[in-house]
Structures are given as C-alpha cells and as structure tokens.
Protein backbone atom coordinates (compact mmCIF):
# COMPACT_ATOMS: atom_id res chain seq x y z
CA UNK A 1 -0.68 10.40 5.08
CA UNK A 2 0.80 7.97 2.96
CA UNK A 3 2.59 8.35 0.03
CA UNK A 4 0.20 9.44 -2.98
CA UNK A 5 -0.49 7.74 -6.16
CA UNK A 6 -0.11 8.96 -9.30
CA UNK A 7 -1.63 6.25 -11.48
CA UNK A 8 -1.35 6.00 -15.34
CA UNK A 9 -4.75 4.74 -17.55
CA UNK A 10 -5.56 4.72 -21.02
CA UNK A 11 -6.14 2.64 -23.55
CA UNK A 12 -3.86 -0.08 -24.94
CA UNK A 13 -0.74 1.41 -27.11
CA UNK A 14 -0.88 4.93 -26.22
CA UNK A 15 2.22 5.08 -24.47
CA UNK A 16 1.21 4.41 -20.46
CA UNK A 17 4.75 2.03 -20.11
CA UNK A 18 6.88 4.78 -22.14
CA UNK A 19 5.45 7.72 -19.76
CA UNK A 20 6.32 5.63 -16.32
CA UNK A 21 9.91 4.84 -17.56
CA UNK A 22 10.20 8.60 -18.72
CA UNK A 23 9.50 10.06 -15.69
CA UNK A 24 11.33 7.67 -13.74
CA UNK A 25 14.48 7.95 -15.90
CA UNK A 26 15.17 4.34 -16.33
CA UNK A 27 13.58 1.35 -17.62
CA UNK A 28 11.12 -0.03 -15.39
CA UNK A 29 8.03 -1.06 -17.92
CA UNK A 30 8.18 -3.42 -20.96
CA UNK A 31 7.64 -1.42 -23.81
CA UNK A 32 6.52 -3.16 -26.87
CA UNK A 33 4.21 -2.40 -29.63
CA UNK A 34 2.14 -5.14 -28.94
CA UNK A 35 -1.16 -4.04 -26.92
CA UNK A 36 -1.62 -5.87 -23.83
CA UNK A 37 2.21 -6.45 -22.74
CA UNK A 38 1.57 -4.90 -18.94
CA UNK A 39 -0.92 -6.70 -16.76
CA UNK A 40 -0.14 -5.92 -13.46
CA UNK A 41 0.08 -2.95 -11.72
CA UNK A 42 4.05 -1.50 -12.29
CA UNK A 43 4.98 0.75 -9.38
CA UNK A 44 8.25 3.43 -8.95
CA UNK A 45 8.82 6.30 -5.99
CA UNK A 46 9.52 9.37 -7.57
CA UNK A 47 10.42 12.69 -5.19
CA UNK A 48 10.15 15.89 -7.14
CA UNK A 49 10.64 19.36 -5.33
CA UNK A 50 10.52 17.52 -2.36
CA UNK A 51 7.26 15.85 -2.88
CA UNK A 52 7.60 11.86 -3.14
CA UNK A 53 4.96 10.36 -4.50
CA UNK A 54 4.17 6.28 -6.16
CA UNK A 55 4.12 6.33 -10.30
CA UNK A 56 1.38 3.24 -11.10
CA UNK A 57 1.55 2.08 -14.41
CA UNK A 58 -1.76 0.03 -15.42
CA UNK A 59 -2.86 -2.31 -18.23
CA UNK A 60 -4.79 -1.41 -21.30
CA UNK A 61 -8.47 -0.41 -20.92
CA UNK A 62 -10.90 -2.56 -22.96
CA UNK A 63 -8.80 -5.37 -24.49
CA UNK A 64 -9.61 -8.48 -24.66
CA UNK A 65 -6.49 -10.18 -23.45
CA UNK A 66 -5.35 -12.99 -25.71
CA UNK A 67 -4.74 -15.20 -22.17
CA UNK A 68 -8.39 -14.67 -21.09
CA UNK A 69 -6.60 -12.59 -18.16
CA UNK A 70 -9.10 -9.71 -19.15
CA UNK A 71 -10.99 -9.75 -15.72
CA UNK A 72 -7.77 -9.95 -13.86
CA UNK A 73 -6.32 -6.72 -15.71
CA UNK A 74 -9.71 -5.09 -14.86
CA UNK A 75 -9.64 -6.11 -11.66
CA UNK A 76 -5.81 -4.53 -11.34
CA UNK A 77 -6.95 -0.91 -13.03
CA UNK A 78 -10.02 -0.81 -11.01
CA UNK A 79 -7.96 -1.31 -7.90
CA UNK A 80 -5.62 1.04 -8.82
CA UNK A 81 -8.00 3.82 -9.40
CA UNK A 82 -9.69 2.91 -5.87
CA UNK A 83 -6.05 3.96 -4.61
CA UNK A 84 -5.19 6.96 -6.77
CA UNK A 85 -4.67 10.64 -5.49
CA UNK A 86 -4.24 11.56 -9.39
CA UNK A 87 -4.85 10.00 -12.38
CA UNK A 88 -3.03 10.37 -15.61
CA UNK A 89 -5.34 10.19 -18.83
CA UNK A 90 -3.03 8.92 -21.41
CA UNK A 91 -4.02 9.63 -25.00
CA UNK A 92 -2.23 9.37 -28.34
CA UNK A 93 -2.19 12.70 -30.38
CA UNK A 94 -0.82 11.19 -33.17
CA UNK A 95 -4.33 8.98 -33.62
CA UNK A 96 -6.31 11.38 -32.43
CA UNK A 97 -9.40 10.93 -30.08
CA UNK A 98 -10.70 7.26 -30.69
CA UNK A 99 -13.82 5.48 -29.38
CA UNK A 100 -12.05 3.47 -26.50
CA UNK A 101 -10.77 6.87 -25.58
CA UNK A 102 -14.37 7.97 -24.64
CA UNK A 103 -15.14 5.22 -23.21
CA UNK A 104 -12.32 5.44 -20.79
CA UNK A 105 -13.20 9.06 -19.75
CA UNK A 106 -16.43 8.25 -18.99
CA UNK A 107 -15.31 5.55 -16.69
CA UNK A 108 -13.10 8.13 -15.14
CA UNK A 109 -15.88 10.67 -14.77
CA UNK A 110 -17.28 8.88 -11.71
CA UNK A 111 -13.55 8.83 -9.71
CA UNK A 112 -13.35 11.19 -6.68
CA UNK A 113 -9.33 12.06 -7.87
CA UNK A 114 -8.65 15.05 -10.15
CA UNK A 115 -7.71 13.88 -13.51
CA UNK A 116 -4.91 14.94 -15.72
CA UNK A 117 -5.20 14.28 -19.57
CA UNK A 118 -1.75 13.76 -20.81
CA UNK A 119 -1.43 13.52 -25.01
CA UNK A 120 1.43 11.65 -25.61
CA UNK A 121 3.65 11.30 -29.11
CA UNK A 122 3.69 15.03 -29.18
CA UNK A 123 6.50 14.88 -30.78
CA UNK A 124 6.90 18.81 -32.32
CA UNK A 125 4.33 21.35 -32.29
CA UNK A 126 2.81 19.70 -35.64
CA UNK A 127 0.85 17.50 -33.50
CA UNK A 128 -0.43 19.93 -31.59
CA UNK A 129 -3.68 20.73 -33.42
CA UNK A 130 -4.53 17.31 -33.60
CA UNK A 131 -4.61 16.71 -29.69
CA UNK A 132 -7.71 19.91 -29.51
CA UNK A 133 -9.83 17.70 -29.96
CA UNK A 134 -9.13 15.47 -26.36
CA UNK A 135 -11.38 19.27 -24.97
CA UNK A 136 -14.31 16.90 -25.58
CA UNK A 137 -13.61 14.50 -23.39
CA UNK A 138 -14.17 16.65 -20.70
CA UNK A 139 -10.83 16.59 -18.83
CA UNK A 140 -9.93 20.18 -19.09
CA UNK A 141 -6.54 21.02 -21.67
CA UNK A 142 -4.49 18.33 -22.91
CA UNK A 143 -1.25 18.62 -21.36
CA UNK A 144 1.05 17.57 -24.93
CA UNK A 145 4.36 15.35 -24.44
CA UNK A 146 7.00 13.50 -26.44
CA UNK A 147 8.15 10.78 -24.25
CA UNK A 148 10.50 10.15 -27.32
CA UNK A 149 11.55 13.77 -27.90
CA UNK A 150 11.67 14.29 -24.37
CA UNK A 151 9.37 17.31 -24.71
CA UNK A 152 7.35 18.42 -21.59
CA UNK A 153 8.64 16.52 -18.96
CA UNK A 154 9.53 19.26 -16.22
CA UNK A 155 5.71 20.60 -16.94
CA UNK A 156 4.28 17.19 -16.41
CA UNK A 157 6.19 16.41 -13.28
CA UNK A 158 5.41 20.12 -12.03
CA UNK A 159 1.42 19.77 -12.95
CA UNK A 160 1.53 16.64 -10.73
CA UNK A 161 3.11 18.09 -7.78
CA UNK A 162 0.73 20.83 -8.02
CA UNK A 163 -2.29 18.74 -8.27
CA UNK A 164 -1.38 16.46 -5.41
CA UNK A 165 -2.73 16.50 -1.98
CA UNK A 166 -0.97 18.91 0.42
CA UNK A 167 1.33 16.97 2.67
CA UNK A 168 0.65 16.88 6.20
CA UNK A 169 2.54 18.48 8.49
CA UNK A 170 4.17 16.87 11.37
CA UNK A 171 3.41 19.06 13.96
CA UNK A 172 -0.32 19.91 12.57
CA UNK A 173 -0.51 16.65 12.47
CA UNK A 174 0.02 15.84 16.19
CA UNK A 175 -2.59 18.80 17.25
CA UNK A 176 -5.27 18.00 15.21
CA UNK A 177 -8.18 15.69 16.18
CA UNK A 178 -7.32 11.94 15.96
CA UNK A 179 -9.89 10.85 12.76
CA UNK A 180 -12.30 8.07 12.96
CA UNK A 181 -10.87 4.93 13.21
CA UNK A 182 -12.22 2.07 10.14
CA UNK A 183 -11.67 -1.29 11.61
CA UNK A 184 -12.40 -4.55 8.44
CA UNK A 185 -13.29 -7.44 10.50
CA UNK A 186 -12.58 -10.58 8.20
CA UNK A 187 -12.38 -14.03 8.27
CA UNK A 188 -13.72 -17.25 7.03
CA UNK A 189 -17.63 -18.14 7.42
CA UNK A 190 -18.81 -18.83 10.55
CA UNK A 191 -16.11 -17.31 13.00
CA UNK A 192 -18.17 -15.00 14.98
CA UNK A 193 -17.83 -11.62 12.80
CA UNK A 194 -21.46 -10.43 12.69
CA UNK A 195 -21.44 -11.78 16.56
CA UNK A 196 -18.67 -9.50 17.78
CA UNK A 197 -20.16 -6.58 15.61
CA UNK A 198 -23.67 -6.88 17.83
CA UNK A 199 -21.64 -7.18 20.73
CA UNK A 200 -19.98 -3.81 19.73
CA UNK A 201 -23.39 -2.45 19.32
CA UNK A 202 -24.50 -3.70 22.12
CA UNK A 203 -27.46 -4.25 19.30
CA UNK A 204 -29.00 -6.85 16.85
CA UNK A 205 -26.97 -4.79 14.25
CA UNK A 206 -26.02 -7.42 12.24
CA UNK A 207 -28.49 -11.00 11.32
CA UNK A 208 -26.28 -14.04 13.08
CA UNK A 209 -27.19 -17.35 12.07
CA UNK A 210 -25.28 -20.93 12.48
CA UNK A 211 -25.82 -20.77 8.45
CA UNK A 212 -22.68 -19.93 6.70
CA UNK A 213 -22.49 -17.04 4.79
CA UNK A 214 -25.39 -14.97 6.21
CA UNK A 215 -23.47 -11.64 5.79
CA UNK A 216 -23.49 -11.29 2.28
CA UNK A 217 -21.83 -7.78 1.65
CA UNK A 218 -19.71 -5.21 3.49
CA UNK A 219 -21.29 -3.24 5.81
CA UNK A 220 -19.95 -0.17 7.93
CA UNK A 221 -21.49 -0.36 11.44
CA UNK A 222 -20.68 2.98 13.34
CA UNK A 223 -20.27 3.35 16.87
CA UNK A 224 -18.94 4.89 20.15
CA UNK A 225 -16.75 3.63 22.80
CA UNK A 226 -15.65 6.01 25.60
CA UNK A 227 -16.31 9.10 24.00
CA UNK A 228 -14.56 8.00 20.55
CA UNK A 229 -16.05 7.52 17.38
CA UNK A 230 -15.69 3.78 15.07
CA UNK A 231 -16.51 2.24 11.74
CA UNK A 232 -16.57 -1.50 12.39
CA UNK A 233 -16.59 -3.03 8.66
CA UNK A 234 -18.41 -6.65 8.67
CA UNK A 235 -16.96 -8.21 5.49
CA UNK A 236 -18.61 -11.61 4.37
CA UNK A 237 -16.86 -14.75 5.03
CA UNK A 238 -14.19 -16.18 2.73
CA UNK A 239 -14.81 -19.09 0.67
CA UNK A 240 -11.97 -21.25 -0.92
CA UNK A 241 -11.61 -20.23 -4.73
CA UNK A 242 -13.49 -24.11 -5.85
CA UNK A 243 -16.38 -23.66 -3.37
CA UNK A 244 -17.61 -19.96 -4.72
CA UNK A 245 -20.15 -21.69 -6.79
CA UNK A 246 -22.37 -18.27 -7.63
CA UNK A 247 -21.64 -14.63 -8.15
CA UNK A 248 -22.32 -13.39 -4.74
CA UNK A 249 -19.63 -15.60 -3.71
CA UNK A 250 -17.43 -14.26 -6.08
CA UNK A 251 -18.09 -10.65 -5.46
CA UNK A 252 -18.27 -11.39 -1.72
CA UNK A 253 -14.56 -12.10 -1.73
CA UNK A 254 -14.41 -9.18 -3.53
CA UNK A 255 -15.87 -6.93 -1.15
CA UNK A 256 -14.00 -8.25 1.46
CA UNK A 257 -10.79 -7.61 0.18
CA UNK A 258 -11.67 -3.67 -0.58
CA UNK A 259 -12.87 -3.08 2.83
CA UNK A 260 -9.48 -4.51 3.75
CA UNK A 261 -7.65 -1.76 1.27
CA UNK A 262 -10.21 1.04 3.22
CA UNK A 263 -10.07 0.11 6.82
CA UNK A 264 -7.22 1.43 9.30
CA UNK A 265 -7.22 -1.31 11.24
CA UNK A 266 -7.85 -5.17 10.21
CA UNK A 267 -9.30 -7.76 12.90
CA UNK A 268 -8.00 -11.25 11.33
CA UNK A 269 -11.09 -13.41 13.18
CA UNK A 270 -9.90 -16.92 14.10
CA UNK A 271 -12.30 -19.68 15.78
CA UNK A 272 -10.25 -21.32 17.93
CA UNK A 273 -11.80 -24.94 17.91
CA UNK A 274 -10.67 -25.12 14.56
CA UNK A 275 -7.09 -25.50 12.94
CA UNK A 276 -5.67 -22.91 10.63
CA UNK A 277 -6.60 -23.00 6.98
CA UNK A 278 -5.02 -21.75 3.92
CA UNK A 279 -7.53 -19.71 3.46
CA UNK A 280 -6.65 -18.04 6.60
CA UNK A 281 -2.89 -17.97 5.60
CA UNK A 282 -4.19 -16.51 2.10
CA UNK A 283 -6.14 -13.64 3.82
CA UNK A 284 -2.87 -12.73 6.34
CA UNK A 285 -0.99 -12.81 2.71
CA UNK A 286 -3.52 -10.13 1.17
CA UNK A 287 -3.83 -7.98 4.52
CA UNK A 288 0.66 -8.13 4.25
CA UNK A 289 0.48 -6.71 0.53
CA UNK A 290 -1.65 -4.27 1.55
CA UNK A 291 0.54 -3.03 4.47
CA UNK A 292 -2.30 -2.60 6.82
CA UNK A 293 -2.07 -3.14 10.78
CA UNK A 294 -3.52 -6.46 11.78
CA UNK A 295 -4.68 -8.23 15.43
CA UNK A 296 -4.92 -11.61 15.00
CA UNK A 297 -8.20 -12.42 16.84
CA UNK A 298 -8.65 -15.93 17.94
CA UNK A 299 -12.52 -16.21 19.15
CA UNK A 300 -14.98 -18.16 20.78
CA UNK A 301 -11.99 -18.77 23.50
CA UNK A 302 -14.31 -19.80 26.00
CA UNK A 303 -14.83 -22.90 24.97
CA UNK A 304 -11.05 -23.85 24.91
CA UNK A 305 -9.71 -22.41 27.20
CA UNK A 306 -9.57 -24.92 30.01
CA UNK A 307 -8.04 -27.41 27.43
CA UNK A 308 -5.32 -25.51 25.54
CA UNK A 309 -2.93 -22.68 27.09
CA UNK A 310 -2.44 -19.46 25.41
CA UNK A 311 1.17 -19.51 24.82
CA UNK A 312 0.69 -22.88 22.73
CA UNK A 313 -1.83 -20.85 21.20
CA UNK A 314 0.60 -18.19 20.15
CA UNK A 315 3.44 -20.57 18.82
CA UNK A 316 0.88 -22.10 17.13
CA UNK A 317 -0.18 -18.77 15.07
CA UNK A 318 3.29 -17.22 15.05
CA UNK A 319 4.23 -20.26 13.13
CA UNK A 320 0.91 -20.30 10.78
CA UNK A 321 1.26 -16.67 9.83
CA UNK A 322 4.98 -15.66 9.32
CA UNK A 323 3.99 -12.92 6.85
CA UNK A 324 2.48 -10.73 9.72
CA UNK A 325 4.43 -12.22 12.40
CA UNK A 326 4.81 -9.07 14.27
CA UNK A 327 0.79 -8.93 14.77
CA UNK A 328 -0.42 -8.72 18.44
CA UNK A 329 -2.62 -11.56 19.09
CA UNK A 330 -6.02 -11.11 21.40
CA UNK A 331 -7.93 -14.07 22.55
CA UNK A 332 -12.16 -13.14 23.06
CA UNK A 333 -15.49 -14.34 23.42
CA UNK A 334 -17.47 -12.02 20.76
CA UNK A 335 -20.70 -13.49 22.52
CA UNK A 336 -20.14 -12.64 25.93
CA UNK A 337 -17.66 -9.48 24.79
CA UNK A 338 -15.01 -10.22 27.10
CA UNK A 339 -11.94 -8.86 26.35
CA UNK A 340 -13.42 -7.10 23.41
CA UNK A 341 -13.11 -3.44 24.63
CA UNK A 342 -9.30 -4.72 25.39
CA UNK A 343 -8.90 -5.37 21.60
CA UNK A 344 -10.73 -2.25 20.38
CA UNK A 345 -8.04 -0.58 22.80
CA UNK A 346 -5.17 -2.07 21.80
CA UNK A 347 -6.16 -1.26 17.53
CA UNK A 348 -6.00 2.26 18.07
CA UNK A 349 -2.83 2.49 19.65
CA UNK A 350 -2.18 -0.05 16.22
CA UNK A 351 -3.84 2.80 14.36
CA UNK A 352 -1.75 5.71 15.95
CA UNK A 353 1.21 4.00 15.74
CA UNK A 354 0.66 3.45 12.12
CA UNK A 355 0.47 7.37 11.95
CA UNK A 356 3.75 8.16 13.42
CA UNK A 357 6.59 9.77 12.07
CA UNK A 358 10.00 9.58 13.30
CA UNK A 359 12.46 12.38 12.72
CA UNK A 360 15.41 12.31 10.40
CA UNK A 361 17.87 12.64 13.22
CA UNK A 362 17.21 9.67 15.48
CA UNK A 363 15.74 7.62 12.03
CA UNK A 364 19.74 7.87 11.29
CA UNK A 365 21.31 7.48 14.37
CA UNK A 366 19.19 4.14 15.40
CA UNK A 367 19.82 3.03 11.91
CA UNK A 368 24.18 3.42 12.02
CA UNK A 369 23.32 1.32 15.35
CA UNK A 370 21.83 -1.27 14.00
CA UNK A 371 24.60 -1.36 11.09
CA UNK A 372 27.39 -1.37 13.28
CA UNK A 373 25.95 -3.93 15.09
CA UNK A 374 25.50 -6.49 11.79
CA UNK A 375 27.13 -4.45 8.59
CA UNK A 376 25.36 -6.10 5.41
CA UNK A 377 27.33 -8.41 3.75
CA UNK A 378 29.58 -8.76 0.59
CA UNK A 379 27.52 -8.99 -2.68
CA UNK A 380 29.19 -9.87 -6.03
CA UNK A 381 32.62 -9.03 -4.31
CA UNK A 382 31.31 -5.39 -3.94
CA UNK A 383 30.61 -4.31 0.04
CA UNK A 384 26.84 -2.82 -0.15
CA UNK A 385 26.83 1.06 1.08
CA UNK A 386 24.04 2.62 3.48
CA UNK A 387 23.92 6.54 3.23
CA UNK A 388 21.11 7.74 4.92
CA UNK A 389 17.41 7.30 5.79
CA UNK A 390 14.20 9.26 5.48
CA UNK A 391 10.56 8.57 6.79
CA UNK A 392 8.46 9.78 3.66
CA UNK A 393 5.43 8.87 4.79
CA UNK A 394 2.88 6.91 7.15
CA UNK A 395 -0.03 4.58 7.29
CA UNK A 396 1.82 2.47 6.28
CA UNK A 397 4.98 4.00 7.82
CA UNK A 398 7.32 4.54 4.63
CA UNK A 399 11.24 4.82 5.16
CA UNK A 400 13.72 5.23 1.69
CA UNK A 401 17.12 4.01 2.42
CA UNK A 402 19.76 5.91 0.33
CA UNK A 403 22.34 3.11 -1.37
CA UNK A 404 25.26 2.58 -3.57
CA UNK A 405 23.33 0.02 -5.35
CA UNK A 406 20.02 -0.99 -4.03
CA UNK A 407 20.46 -4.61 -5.45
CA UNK A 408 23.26 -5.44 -2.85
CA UNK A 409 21.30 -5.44 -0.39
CA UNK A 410 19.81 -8.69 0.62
CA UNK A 411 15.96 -9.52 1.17
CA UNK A 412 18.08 -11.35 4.64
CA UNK A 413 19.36 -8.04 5.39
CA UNK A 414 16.23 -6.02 4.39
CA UNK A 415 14.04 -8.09 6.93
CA UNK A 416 17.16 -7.26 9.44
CA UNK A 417 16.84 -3.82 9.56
CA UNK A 418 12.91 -4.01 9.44
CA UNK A 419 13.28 -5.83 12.89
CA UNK A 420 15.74 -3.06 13.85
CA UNK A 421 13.40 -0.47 13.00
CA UNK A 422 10.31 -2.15 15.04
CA UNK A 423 12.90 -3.05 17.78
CA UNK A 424 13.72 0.25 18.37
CA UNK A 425 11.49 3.22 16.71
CA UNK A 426 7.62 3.21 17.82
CA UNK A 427 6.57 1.05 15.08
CA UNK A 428 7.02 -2.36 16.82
CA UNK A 429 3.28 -4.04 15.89
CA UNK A 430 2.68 -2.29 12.53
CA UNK A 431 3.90 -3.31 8.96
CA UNK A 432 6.70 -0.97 7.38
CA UNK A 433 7.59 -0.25 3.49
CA UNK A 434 10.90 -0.26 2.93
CA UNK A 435 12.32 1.40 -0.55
CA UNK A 436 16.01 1.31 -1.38
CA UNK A 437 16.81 3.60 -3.70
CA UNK A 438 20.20 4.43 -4.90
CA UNK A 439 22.45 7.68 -3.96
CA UNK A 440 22.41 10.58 -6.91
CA UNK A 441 25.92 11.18 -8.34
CA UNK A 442 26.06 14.55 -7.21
CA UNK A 443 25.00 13.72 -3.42
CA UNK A 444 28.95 13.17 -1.74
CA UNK A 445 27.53 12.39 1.77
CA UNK A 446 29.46 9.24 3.41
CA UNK A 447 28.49 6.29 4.30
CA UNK A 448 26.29 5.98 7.54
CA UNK A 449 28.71 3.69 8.91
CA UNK A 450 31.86 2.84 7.43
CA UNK A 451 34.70 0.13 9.39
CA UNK A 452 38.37 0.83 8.27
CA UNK A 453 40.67 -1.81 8.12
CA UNK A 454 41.13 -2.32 12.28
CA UNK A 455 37.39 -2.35 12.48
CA UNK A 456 37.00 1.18 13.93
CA UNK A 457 34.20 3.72 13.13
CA UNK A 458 35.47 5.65 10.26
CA UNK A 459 31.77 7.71 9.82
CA UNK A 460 31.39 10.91 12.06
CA UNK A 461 28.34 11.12 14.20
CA UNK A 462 26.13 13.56 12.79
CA UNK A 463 22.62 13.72 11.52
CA UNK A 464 22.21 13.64 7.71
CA UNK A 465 19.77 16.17 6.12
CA UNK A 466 16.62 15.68 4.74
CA UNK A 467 16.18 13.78 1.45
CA UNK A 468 16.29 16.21 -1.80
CA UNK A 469 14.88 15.16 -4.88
CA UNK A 470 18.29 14.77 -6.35
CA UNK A 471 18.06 11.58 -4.24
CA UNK A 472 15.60 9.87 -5.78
C-alpha cells in the first residue's frame, strides 16, 4: 500500500500548524495567530515504531479567506480528506467547544477514515475539565495535548500508529489475489473516450456523439477481459479554464481530476490529427503530482497512419510531456479496437509494477552503483553524504534516502538517481517518490559510498539494515 495519511482539520486558530511541527520536531508550518495563514496542503514523513506514515496539515474550516481563495482552501481540505487513512480533529480546550467546531464534525461524520479528536492547549491538567465537553461531538474521548508544554506527544504518536491501517506484508502480499484494476480514461472533449469504453464493452455502454462534452460525469464501467476483472472510469472531457462557461463544466473538471486520484492506472487519450494542447500538458502535470502510472494513448491512428511514422510520433510526445516522460506510449483505433486489448495488457503490468517492492539489500547495492558511477556534487563547499535507502511503500513506489543534509542534494542529482532506480530496479514505466531525509545523530552507519583521496572505494560492501524510526 502506500504510505498512509494522517491529515490534520479543524477550525481556524486551534493549533493544526503547531501540532504538524510538534510531531515532526522542526518547523515545517507557519505559525501565526492570524486565522487563515496555511492554504495549501503542508506535508512531512514521519516513521514511528517502524510505521512511516505522511503528516497533512490543512487550512482552516469555514473562513472566509480575506484573498477570496476560500473555494481553493476547500477544495485543498476536501481533497485531503478524500486521501486520509486518519484524521486528526483538532480542537482548542482552552475555548471550549464552539459552533464551527460542530459544524466541522458533522462534515467529518460522513468520512469512511476513523477519526481522532485531539484537544490542543492542554496545557496542565486545569484544562482538562473544560475539553469534556468535545464527548458531544461524537468522536469518542478527547485525546488532551500541550503542543507548547510538550504534554502528550508519545500518546498521540502511539494512538496514531495504532489506529492506522495494518501494513502489508511483502510476502502476503505476493500470494494474495491481484485486486481489481481502476483504469481513469481522460482527456480533452472529443478524443474517443466514451468510444474506446463501448469498444471495451463490446456494448453501447456509454452515449457517443460528434457533440463535445456528451459525457458529463464520471462513470465506472466494469468489465472482464480474459478471465480478469476492470473498472474503466470515463471522465468528461477537459475544457480550458475561460471556456467552462456553466457549473457542470466546472464540476466536470472536477470529477475528472478525482477519478484520476482513485484509478490505478490513467489512460492519457490523445487524437492524433490534432497537435498537443496545454490543456493536455496541464492534465500530464496533474496525473505527475498525483504519482499515478500513465499510457499515453494517441487514438484514432487509423487515419494517420499512412502519413506520419510512429517514431516521429514519439519524439513528438516525449518532447510535449517531459513531466511523465518515462510513460509507455500505445497508438489505437478505439472504434475498430485494434490494439486495445494490447494497451489494457500492457496497464496491468503498469499496475503490478506500481505494486512492487524491492528489498533493502539490492535497493542499496544498485544504489552505491549508481553513486560510484556519478558521486553528487559539491554544495556550499560541503560534499553531500548518501547513507542508505529504504522502499517504504508502493503505489506509488516510495524510497527515503538517508542524508547528511537533505538540502545538498540537487533536484539535477535527484532526477539522476530516479533514472538509476527505473534503469535498474523493476520500476522502469511507473512514477517514483523520492524523500530525503537526513541521518539521526545517533545512527553511525557510513556512507554508502565514500572515494578517499586516490579515488578508491573506501565503503565496505555490505547491506545496510532496515530503516528505524530514529531515522526519520
């Protein structure tokens, strides 16, 4: 699985930016006094007792932003939430239980996630009696901290590990059954989505019209292919942000992009007697953030095919779409369906090998190759140090590279490695998260690969252990 979420709501000023930085240790979150300071979503890897897991620190719930940004801070807690294995309820103990703080639970009483109700400025037992009153709210006993006193922290930390999803074993994980497969197929309007989904079907499933923008909402489409069981997702088509002109435009897009966060697998459609758009470049920039496998599907190729060779064809998209430029590219005729059981074939070997975990042991060795082979370079007159590396989890594949000091290494040097790591491991196609995180004090492990003076190997050749959460 990939790494869990632990995301922090509440309503403005309770404390949400002083409980990330807390539990992280160091200052990640502007804390101010003003309410409405954090917008975006604010995100740290944590490991405690072995357990990594993604700290999400969210904006205020139900202010009115002075910026008129308040439907893009919704639109970052809501998505967020969609994403959370565990929510944090932050509430203030000192104020007591206010009407914002209802309203908040009883958004929160529709989520699928348990929910933790955290009462921060706790400072001393005095404010104990105050916090009873968060019972109501219907979110079981208030766990009471101090991020200022420090009170509570091993408890809180402890609670979430507890209340997180059981991680999945390796080996269980290669014997069990191979889960159903959700496959967004998005585009602009007009490429031959609904199209490819009947020819899937091998059924009217979906209404196909020359009109733009028949498919108005996301729809999941189940069915088989030799023996196996799909979800194909038709999404509606994308309009530029000046030509949605009504709300099912607007909420379209919408749609579109969450069945991108929920699918497995992403089909990028492309019609290939037209050029490349930004919008096109703007949806292979979402389906990047979201770290989700992609085939670039170029379609309708029938009717270009005698004019335009393939390889100009993959230049071509290679240098559109540098963001995923590690996607496979399939060329198809939705109508006719050729080569379409060739793509469905190649995105679950895209959706396996977004599931697979590579051990400790050759993670490290493949990794001292690859910086023997290019070392990273100087950095404020200080020579950047690689320890170790650890595959915490998958879909996307997640590796944390142990450093002196993650800021010496290079974004140039970050995407070297990546390559390295598709190169050589079984990831080649799929997108990879990469945290650097810097070594612990007491951890006295040396360097992965270290030259001496005369250039010789000055690291011995053995496997580092497993990531503790000392590490992190």
């Amino acid at each position: 699985m990939s790494v869990p979420q632990v995301v922090i709501v509440g309503r403005p000023n309770v404390g949400k930016s002083s409980l990330l930085n807390w539990l992280a240790g160091i200052r990640i979150a502007i804390v101010d006094d003003q309410p409405g300071i954090t917008r975006d979503r604010v995100t740290h890897l944590m490991c405690h007792d072995d357990r990594y897991f993604e700290l999400v620190d969210t904006g205020g719930m139900g202010i009115a932003d002075m910026d008129n940004l308040t439907r893009h801070i919704e639109e970052q807690i809501s998505l967020a939430i969609d994403s959370a294995a565990l929510i944090l309820f932050v509430v203030d103990a000192r104020e007591g239980m206010l009407p914002l703080d209802q309203d908040v639970a009883r958004r929160l009483r529709t989520v699928g996630v348990p929910v933790l109700c955290v009462a921060n400025k706790a400072d001393d037992e005095r404010h104990d009696p105050s916090s009873d009153e968060f019972y109501r709210l219907g979110m079981g006993k208030p766990l009471r901290v101090s991020t200022q006193q420090n009170r509570n922290r091993a408890v809180l930390l402890n609670l979430i590990v507890g209340k997180l999803p059981p991680p999945l074993d390796s080996e269980a994980a290669e014997g069990a059954a191979e889960p159903e497969m959700k496959v967004a197929i998005v585009g602009r309007r007009n490429v031959g989505k609904s199209t490819f989904i009947n020819t899937l079907v091998s059924a009217p499933r979906m209404i196909v019209s020359e009109v733009p923008g028949t498919t108005r909402d996301s729809v999941d489409v189940r069915f088989t292919l030799d023996g196996k069981s799909f979800i194909a997702i038709d999404t509606p088509g994308i309009r530029r942000t000046k030509s949605r002109k009504t709300d099912i435009d607007f909420y379209g897009t919408h749609r579109a992009q969450r069945s991108i966060r929920r699918a497995d697998v992403v089909l990028l459609f492309l019609d290939c007697t037209q050029r490349i758009s930004k919008l096109d470049k703007q949806l292979a920039e979402y389906i990047a953030e979201q770290y989700k496998p992609c085939v670039l599907v170029v379609n309708k190729w029938d009717q270009l095919v005698a004019t335009m060779p393939t390889d100009k064809w993959v230049r071509y998209l290679h240098d559109s779409f540098a963001a995923i430029r590690f996607a496979p590219i399939a060329f198809i005729t939705g109508q006719t369906g050729k080569n379409v059981k060739a793509l469905l074939n190649h995105g679950q070997m895209l959706f396996k090998e977004s599931r697979s975990r590579v051990p400790t042991g050759p993670l490290n060795r493949m990794l001292r190759n690859a910086v023997r082979q290019n070392p990273p370079p100087l950095a404020a007159n200080r020579r950047p140090k690689i320890y170790y590396a650890t595959q915490v989890g998958v879909q996307p594949p997640t590796i944390v590279l142990m450093t002196n000091e993650p800021k010496l290494i290079s974004k140039q040097y970050q995407r070297y490695l990546l390559g390295k790591f598709r190169e050589d491991l079984s990831f080649d196609e799929v997108p990879i998260k990469l945290y650097l995180r810097r070594r612990h004090p007491a951890d006295i492990r040396d360097e992965i690969y270290a030259p001496d003076e005369e250039g010789t190997d000055g690291a011995e050749d053995r496997e580092p252990r497993a990531a503790t959460p000392a590490d992190v």
